[in-house]
Every structure is written in structure tokens, then in C-alpha cells.
Protein backbone atom coordinates (compact mmCIF):
# COMPACT_ATOMS: atom_id res chain seq x y z
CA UNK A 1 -3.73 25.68 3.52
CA UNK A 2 -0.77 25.23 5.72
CA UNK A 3 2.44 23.28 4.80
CA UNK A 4 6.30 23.11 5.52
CA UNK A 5 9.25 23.07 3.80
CA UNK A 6 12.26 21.78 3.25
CA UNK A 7 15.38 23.21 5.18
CA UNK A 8 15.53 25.76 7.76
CA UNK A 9 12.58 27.61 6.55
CA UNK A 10 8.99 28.68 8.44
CA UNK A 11 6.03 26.46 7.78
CA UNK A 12 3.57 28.69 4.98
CA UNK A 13 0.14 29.69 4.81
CA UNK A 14 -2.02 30.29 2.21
CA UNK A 15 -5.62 31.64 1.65
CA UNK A 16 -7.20 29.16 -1.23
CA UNK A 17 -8.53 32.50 -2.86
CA UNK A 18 -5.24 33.42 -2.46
CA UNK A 19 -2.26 33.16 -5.13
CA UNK A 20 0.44 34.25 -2.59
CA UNK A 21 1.90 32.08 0.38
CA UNK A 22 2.87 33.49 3.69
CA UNK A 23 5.50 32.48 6.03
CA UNK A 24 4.09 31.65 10.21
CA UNK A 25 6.68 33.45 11.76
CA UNK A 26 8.34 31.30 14.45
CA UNK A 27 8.33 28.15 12.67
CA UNK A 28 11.54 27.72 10.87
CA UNK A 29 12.80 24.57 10.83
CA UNK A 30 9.65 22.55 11.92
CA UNK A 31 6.96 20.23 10.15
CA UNK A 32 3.79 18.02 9.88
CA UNK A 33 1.51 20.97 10.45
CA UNK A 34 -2.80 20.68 10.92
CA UNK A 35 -5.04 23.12 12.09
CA UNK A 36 -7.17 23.47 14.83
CA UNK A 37 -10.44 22.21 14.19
CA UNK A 38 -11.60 25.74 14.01
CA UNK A 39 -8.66 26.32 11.99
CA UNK A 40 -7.88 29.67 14.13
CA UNK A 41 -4.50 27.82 15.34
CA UNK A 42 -1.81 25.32 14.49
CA UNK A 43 -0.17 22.26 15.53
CA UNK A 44 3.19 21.60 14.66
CA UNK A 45 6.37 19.34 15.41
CA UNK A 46 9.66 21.66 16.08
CA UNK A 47 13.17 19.75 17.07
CA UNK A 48 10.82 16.75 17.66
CA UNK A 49 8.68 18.56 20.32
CA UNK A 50 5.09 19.55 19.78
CA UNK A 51 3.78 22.76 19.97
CA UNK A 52 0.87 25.07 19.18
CA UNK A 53 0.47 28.82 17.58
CA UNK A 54 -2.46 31.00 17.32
CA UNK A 55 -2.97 32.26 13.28
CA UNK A 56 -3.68 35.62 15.39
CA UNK A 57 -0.47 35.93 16.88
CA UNK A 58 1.70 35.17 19.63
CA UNK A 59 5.00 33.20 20.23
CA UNK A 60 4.52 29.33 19.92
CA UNK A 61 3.69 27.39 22.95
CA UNK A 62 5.06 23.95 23.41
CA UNK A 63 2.86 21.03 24.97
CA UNK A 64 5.54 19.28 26.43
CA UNK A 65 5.50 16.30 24.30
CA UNK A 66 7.94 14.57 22.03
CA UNK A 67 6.84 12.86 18.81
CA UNK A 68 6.40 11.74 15.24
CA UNK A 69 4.30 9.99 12.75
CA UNK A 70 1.16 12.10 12.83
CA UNK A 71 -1.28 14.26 14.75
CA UNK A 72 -4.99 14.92 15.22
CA UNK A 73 -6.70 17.51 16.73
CA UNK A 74 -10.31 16.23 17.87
CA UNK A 75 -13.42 18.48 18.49
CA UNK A 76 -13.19 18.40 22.39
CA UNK A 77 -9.47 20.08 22.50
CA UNK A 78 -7.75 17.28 22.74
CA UNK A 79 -4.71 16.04 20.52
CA UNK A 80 -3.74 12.37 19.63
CA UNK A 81 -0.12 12.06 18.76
CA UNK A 82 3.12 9.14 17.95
CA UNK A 83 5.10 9.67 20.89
CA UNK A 84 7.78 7.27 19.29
CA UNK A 85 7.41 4.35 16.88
CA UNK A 86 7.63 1.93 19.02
CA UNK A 87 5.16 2.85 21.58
CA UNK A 88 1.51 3.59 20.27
CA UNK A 89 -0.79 6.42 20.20
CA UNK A 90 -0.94 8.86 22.85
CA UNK A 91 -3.97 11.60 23.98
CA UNK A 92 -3.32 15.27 25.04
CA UNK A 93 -4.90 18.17 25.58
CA UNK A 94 -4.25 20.74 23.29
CA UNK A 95 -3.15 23.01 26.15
CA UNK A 96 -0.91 20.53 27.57
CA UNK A 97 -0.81 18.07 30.49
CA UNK A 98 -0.06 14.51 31.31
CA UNK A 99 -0.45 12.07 28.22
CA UNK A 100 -3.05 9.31 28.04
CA UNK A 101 -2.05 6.54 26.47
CA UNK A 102 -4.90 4.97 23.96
CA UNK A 103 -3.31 1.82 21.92
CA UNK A 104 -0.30 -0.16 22.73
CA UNK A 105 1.96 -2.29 19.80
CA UNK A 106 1.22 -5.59 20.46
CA UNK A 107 4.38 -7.05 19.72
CA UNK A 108 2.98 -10.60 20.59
CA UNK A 109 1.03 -10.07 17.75
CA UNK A 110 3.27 -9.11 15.18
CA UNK A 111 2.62 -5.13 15.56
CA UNK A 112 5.25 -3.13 14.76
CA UNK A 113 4.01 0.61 14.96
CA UNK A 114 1.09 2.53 15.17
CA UNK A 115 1.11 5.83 13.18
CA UNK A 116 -0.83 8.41 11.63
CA UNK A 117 -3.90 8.38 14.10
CA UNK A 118 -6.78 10.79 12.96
CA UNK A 119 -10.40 11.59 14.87
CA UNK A 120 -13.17 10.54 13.29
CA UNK A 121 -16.47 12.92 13.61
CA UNK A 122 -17.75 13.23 17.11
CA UNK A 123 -14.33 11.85 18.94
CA UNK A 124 -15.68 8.76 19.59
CA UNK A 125 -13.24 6.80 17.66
CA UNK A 126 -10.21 7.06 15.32
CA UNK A 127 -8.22 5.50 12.67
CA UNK A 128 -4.81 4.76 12.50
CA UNK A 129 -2.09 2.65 10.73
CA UNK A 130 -0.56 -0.05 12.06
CA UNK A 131 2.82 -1.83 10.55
CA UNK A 132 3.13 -5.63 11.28
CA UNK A 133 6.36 -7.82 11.14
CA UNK A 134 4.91 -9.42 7.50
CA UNK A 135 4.82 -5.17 6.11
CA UNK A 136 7.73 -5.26 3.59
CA UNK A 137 6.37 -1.10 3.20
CA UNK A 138 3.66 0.66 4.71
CA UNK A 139 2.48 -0.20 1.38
CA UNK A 140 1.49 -3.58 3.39
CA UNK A 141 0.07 -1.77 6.55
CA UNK A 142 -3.32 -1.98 7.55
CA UNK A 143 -5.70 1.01 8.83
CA UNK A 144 -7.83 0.13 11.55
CA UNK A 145 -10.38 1.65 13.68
CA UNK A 146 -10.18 1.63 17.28
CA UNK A 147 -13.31 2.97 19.81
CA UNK A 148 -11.96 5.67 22.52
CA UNK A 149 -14.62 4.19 25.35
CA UNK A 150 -13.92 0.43 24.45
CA UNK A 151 -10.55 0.27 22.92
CA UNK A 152 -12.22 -1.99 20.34
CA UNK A 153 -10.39 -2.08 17.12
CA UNK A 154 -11.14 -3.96 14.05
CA UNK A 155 -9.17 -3.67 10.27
CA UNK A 156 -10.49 -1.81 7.54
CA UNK A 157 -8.25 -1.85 4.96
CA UNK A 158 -5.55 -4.40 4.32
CA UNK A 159 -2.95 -2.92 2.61
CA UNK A 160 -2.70 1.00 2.83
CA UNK A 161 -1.63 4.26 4.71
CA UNK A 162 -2.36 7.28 6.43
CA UNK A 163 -5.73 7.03 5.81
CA UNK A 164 -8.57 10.27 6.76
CA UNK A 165 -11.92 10.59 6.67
CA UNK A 166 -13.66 12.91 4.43
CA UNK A 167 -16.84 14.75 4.90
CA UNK A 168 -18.16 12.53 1.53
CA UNK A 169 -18.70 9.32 2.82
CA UNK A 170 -15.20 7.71 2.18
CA UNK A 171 -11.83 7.37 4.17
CA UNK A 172 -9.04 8.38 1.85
CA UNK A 173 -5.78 6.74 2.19
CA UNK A 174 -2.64 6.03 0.51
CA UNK A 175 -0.56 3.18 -1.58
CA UNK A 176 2.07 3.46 -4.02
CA UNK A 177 1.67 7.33 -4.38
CA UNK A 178 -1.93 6.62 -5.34
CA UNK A 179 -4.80 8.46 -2.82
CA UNK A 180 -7.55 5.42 -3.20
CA UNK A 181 -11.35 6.15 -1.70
CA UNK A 182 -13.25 3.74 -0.26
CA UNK A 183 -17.26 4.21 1.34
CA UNK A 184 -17.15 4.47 5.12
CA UNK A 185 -20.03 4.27 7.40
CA UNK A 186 -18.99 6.93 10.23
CA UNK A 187 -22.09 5.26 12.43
CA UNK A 188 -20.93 1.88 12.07
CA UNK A 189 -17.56 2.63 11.89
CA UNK A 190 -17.30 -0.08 8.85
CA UNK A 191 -16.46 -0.05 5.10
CA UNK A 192 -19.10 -0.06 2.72
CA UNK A 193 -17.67 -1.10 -0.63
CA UNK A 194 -14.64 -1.42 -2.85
CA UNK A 195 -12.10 1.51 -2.91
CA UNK A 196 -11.90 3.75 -6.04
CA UNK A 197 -8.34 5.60 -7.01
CA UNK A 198 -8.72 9.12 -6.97
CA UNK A 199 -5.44 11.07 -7.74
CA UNK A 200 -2.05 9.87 -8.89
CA UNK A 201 1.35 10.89 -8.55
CA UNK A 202 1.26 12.00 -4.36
CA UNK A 203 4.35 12.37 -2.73
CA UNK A 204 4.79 9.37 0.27
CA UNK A 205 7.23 7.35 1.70
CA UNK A 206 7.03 3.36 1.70
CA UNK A 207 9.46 3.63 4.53
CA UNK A 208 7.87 5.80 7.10
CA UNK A 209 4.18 5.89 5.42
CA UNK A 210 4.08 9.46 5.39
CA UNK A 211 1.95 10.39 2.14
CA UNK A 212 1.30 14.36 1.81
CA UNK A 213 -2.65 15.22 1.33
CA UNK A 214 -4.78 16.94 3.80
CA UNK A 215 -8.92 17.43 3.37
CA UNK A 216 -11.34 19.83 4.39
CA UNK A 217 -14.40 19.81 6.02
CA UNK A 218 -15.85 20.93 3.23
CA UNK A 219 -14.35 17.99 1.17
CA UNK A 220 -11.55 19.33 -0.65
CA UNK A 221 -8.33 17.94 -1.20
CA UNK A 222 -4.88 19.13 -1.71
CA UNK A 223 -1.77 16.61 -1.95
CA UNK A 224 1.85 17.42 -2.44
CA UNK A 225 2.65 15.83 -5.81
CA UNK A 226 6.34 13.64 -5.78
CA UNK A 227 7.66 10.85 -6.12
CA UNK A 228 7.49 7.73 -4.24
CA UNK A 229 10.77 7.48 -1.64
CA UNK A 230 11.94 3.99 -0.56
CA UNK A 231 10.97 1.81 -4.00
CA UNK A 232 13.15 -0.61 -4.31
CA UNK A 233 16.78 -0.41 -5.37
CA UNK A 234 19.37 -2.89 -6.45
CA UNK A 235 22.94 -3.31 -4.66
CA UNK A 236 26.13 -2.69 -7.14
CA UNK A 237 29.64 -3.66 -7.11
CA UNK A 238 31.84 -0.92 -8.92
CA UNK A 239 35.16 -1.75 -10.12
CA UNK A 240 38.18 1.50 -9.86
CA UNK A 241 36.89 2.38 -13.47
CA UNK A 242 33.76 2.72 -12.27
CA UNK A 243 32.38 -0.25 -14.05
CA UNK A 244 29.13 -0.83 -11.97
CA UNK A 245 27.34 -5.25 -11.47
CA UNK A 246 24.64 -6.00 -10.36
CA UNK A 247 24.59 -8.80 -7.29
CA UNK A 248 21.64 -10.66 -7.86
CA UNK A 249 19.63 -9.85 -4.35
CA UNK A 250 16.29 -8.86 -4.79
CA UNK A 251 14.74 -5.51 -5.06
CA UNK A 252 14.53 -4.19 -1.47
CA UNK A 253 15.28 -0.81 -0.24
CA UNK A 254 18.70 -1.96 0.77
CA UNK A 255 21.02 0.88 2.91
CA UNK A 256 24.13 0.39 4.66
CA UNK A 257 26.14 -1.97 2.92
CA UNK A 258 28.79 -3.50 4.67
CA UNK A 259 31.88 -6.05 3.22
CA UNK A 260 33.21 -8.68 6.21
CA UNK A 261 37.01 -8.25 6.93
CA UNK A 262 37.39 -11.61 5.02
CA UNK A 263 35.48 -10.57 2.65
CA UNK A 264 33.26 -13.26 2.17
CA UNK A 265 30.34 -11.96 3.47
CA UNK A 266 28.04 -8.51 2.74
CA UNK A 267 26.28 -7.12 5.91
CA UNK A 268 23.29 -5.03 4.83
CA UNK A 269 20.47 -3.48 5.48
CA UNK A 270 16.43 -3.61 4.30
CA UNK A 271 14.46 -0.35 4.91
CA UNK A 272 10.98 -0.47 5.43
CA UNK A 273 8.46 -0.82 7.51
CA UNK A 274 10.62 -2.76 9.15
CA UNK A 275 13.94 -2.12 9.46
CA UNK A 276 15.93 -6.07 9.35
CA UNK A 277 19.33 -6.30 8.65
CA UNK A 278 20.34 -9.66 6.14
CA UNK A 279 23.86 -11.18 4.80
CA UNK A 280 24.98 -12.04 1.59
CA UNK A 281 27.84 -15.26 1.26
CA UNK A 282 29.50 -14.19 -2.16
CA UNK A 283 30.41 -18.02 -2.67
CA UNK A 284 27.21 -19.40 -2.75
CA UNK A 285 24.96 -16.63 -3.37
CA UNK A 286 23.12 -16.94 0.01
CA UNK A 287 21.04 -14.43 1.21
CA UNK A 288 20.05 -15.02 4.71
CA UNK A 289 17.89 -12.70 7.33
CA UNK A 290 19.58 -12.32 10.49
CA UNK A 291 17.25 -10.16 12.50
CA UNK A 292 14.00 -10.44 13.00
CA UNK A 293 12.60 -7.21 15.39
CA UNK A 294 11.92 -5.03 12.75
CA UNK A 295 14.10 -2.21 14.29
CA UNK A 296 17.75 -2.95 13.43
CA UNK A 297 19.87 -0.48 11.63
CA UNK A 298 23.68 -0.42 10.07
CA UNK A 299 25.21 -3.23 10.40
């Protein structure tokens, strides 16, 4: 099992038969760690570059790529990784090189970003996640399949994140800190019936659909258990005796608020999985959107 942690400390390993953790030396400060697929090495993100470390030894060595929002190292050495949010999945070789791109947002579409992408057996295909403009959270996301030779994609699940396949049968995936299971044909690349929760309580973010569980190839699963970040969260006035009322906006994940110099008007901010910022007329108790892109931030 490999993991980070907060702060600026090494990413950890630890044997399963194992009670004790060890640090990797020469990763402080980094995250989102997987293993090779013949789990001799590791792929990490460090200052939002990625790089690779053998488990036998050896300084890190950095592929030359920037990114976020998930990695996958598939069977023929090759890596698919976020390069940003805004501009799809990416394919590498795990010793570096040029990048491939292999999806594009379709912002014509409503796409927003695609995250999270993970091989399926045999690198023929992969899932991802995919955040459209009508995702309040990546609770409202949608995994979807996509063929490597084609570039065929077609939905799965409607309404879910970060989702993996598992040597059982299933793709696992994530919503509302609640790992669900649902029957996957790998051949067919199709679901086969309803999804089943299997484990409460996982630590994941509505806001960047990050939820923390990794699985074997022997089928076993370990999560990070937490809380859910980005639920939503009312908006306060607070008088000089710190007297706190409620303005009646709805629950969002607001951030950010921000009075006008006449102060009429409240400027503020919805997290997300998209990012839109709104205002609030104190008068009437108008709450009106005033962007619309999905990546707008502090007003």
C-alpha cells in the first residue's frame, strides 16, 4: 500500500502483512501515488510535475509532464494522465516522451473536465469522469468509457466519481463518501445491473471528485476514511458582537464573499464542479448567476 500525506512529508509504504509504514525517500511534499502495474515502481505528482521511482532504489525521475486529477499506469508502459482541467486526458510513456492526446472537453457539449482516467484490462479502453455545465458536484458527474483505437465513448454511470475496475466483475466508484459497485462486462465494455453500496464513510471531495480508495488485482480494497469536503454551507452576516444571520441563499459551497462599495449588492462565489460566480441584491432578495463557464473564481 502506498499513500501520501499531508504537509511536507514523503509519500509511505506499507507491506499489508506489515503493521509498520515506511517513508519513500525523495518524496516529501508530493501526492496521488499508484504503482506500476508490476508494482516494482511508483508514479507520483511532485510541485505539479510527474515523476517515477523504482521501490528498489534510485533518485526519482521526472517525465516531463505537468498535471492533476488522476493517473493510470496501463500494461504496455504507458501512462494516461490530467494535464490540466480544462484540457482532457493525455497518454505517455512511462519513460517519458511527447504526450498523446486521447479525449478532448467538448465544451459545445456542455463538458467541463475530464478526470480520473483509469485502464481497463488489456489497454484497450478506459474509464474516466467527465463534469458537465448541469454538475452542481462531481456528485453529478458521469463515468464513461472511451475505446483507445476508436475514441468511442458511451456513459455508464450517471451520477458518480472516480470510478475503477476491480478484478470481481464490478467498477467501483464514488458518491457522497459512499464507494457503490456496480456489474461490469470488461468484454462489452457495458454495465450489467444495478449498483450495490459497499463501504461508507470514504474521504472525497464534491469539489474536485477526488475520493481516496485504491484496489488490487487481487480484489482488495483500502479507502482513506473522512469526511466529505465541499457539502454545502450557508453564508452569515455577523454583527461586532459576533451575533451571526443567516441570508436566505441556498445551500451551495459558497467561497469568496464579496460586499459592493454601495453596499447593495454581495459578489460571491459557488464551488463545485463548476466554479460560477452569482450576486445577491440585499433589497429584494435576488439571487442571480452571472457567469456561466464553469471556471470563474473570486469575485
Amino acid at each position: 500500500l502506498v499513500y501520501a500525506r499531508s504537509g511536507n512529508k514523503p509519500l509511505m509504504l506499507r507491506r499489508i502483512d506489515e503493521l509498520e509504514a515506511k517513508p519513500i525517500p525523495g518524496t516529501e511534499n508530493s501526492g496521488l501515488p499508484i504503482f506500476s502495474p508490476d508494482s516494482q515502481s511508483i508514479l507520483f505528482w511532485h510541485a505539479n510535475v510527474l515523476k517515477r521511482l523504482s521501490l528498489s532504489g534510485g533518485a526519482p525521475v521526472s517525465l516531463g509532464v505537468p498535471g492533476e486529477a488522476g493517473t493510470s499506469w496501463g500494461p504496455d508502459n504507458t501512462v494516461l494522465y490530467v494535464a490540466d482541467s480544462q484540457h482532457g486526458i493525455y497518454r505517455v510513456s512511462a519513460n517519458g516522451g511527447t504526450p498523446e492526446v486521447v479525449t478532448k472537453v467538448d465544451r459545445d457539449k456542455g463538458e467541463r473536465t475530464h478526470r480520473f482516467p483509469q485502464w481497463l484490462p488489456g489497454g484497450k479502453a478506459f474509464l474516466f469522469t467527465v463534469s458537465h455545465s448541469e454538475s452542481e458536484t462531481f456528485d453529478d458527474a458521469r463515468i464513461v468509457v472511451q475505446s483507445l483505437s476508436t475514441g468511442q465513448r458511451k456513459v455508464l454511470v450517471e451520477g458518480g466519481t472516480n470510478a475503477r475496475y476491480s478484478p470481481t466483475g464490478h467498477l467501483i466508484y464514488a458518491r457522497g463518501g459512499t464507494l457503490h459497485a456496480v456489474p461490469f462486462d470488461v468484454n462489452r465494455l457495458a454495465v450489467t445491473g444495478p449498483p450495490v453500496p459497499i463501504a461508507e464513510g470514504v474521504y472525497q471531495s464534491l469539489v474536485y471528485g477526488h475520493a481516496h480508495f485504491g484496489i488490487s488485482n487481487d480484489g482488495t480494497l483500502a479507502y482513506a476514511a473522512g469526511p466529505v469536503i465541499g457539502a454545502p454551507r450557508g453564508v452569515f452576516w455577523v454583527d461586532r458582537q459576533g451575533k451571526a444571520e443567516p441570508l436566505p441563499l441556498p445551500a451551495r459551497a459558497w467561497l469568496h464573499p464579496r460586499i459592493s462599495p454601495d453596499g447593495r449588492l454581495l459578489a460571491i462565489e459557488a464551488e463545485g464542479a463548476n466554479h460560477d460566480l452569482f450576486t445577491y441584491e440585499f433589497e429584494r432578495g435576488m439571487l442571480t448567476k452571472i457567469t456561466f463557464d464553469g471556471l470563474s473564481h473570486g469575485p
